[in-house]
N, C-alpha and C. Protein backbone atom coordinates (compact mmCIF):
# COMPACT_ATOMS: atom_id res chain seq x y z
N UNK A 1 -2.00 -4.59 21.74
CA UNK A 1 -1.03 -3.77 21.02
C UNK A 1 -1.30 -3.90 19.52
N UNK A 2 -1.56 -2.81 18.78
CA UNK A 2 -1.52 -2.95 17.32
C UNK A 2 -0.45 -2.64 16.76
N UNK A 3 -0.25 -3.28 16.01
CA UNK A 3 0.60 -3.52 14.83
C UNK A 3 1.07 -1.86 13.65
N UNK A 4 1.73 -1.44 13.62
CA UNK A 4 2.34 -0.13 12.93
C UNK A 4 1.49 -0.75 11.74
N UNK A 5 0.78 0.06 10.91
CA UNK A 5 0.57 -0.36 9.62
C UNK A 5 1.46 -0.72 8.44
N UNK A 6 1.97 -1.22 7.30
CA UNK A 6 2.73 -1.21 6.48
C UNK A 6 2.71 -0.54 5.50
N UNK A 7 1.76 0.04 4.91
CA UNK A 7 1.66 0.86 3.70
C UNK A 7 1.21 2.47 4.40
N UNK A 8 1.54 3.19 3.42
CA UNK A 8 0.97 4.67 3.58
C UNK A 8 1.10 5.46 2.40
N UNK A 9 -0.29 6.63 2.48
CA UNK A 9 -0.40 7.00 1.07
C UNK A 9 0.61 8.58 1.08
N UNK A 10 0.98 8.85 -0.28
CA UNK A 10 1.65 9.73 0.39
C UNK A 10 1.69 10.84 -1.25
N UNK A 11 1.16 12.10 -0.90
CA UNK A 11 0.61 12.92 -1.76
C UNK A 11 1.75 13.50 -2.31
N UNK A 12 1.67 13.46 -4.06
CA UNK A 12 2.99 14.08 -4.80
C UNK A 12 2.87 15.45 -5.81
N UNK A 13 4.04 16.15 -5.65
CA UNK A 13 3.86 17.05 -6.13
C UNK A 13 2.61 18.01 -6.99
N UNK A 14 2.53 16.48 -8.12
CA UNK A 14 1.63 16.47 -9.49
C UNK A 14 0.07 16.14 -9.21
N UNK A 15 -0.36 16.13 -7.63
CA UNK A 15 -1.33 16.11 -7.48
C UNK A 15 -2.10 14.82 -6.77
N UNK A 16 -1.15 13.71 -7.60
CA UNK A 16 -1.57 12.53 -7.36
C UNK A 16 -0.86 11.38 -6.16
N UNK A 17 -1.21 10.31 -5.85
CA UNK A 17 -1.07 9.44 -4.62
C UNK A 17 0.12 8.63 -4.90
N UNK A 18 0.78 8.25 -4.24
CA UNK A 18 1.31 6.65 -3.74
C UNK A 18 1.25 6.07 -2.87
N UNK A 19 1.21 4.83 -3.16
CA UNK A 19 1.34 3.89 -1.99
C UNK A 19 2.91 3.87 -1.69
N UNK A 20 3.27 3.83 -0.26
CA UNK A 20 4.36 3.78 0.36
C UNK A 20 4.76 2.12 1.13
N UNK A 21 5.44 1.83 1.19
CA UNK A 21 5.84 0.47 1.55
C UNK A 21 7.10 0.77 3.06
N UNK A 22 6.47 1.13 3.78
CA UNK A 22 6.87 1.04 4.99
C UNK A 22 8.05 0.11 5.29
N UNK A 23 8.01 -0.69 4.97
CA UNK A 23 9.45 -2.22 5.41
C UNK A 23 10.14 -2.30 4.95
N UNK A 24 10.16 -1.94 2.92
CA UNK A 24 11.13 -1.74 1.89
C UNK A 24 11.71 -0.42 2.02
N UNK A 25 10.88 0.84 2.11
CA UNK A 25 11.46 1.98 2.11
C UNK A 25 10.92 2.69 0.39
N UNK A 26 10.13 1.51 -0.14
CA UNK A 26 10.51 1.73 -1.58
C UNK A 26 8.50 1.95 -1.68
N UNK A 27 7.88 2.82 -3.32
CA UNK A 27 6.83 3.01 -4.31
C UNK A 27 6.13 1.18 -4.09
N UNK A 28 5.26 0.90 -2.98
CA UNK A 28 4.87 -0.23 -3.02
C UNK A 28 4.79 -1.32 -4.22
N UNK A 29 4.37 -1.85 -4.47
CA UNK A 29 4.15 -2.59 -5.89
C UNK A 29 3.10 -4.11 -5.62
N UNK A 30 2.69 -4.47 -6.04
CA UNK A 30 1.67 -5.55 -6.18
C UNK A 30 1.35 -6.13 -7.60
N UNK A 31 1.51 -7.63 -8.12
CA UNK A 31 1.47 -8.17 -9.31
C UNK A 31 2.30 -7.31 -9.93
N UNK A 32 3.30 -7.09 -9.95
CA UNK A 32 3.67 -5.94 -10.78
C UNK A 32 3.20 -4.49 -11.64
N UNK A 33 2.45 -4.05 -10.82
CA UNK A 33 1.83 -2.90 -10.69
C UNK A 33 2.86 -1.92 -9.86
N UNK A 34 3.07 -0.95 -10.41
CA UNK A 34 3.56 -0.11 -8.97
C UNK A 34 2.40 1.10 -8.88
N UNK A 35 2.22 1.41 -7.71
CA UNK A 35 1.19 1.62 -6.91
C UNK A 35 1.33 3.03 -6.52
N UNK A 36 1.52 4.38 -7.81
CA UNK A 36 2.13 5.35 -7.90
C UNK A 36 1.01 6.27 -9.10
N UNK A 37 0.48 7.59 -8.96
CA UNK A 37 0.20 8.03 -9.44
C UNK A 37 -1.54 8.07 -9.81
N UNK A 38 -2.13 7.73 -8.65
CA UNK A 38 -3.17 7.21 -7.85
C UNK A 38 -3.86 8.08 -7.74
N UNK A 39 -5.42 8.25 -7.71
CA UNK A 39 -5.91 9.38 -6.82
C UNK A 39 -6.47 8.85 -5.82
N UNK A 40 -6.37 10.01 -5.03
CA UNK A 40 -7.32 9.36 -3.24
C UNK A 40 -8.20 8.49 -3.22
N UNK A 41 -8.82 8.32 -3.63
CA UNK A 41 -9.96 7.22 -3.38
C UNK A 41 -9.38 6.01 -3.66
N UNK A 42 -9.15 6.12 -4.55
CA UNK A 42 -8.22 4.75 -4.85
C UNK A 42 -7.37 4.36 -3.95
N UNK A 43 -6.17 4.95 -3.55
CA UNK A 43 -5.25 4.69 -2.74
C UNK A 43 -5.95 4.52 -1.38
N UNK A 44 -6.94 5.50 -0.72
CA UNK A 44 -7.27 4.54 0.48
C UNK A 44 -8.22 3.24 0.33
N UNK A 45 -8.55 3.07 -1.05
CA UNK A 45 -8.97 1.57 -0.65
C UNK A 45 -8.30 0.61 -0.93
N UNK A 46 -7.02 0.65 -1.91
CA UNK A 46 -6.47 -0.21 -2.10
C UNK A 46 -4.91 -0.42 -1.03
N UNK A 47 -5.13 1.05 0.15
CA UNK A 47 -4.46 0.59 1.41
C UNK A 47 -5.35 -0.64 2.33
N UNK A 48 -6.47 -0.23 2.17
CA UNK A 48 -7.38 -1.06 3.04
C UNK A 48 -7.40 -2.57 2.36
N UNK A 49 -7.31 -2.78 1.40
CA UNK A 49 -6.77 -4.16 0.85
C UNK A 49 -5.61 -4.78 0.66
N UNK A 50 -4.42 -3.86 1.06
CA UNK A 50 -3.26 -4.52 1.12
C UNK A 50 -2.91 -4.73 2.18
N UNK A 51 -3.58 -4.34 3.68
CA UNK A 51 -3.09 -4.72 4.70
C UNK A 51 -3.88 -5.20 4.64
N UNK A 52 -4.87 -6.18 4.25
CA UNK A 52 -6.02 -7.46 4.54
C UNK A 52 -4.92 -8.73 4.41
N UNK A 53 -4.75 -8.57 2.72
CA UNK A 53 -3.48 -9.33 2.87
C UNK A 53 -2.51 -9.29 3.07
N UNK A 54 -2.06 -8.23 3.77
CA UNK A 54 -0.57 -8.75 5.11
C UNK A 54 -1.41 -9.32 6.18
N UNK A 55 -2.40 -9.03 6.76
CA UNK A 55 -2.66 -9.52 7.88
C UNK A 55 -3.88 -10.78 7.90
N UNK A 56 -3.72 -11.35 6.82
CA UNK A 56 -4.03 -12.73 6.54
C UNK A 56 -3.29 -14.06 6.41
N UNK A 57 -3.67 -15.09 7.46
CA UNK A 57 -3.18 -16.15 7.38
C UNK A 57 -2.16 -16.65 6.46
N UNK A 58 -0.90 -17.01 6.25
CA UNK A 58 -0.31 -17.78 5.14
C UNK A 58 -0.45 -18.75 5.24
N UNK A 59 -0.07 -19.69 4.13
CA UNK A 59 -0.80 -21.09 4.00
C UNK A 59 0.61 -21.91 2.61
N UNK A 60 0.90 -22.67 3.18
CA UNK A 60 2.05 -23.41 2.10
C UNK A 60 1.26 -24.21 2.12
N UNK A 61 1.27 -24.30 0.27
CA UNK A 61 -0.07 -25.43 -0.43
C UNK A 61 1.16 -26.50 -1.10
């Protein structure tokens, strides 16, 4: 069984991308970046890197 993805890109008016945050409901965000106003290429690779790290090990150091 796979897992629903968490992010999705999602095309705006003005031409350009966001990342969508599936669990919040909310304009994803990362380091404090929000993850809005994107073009395609970008946004599908930096979907393909944000579910790397959701679906990477956690680790309390």
């Amino acid at each position: 069984m796979t897992a629903e993805p968490r992010f999705e890109a999602r095309k705006q008016a003005d031409q350009t991308w966001t990342i969508f945050d599936r669990r919040t409901g909310q304009t994803a965000e990362r380091s404090g970046l929000i993850l809005a106003g994107l073009n395609k290429m970008a946004v599908l690779g930096l979907i393909h890197i944000l579910e790397q790290i959701e679906d990477a090990p956690k680790r309390i150091h």
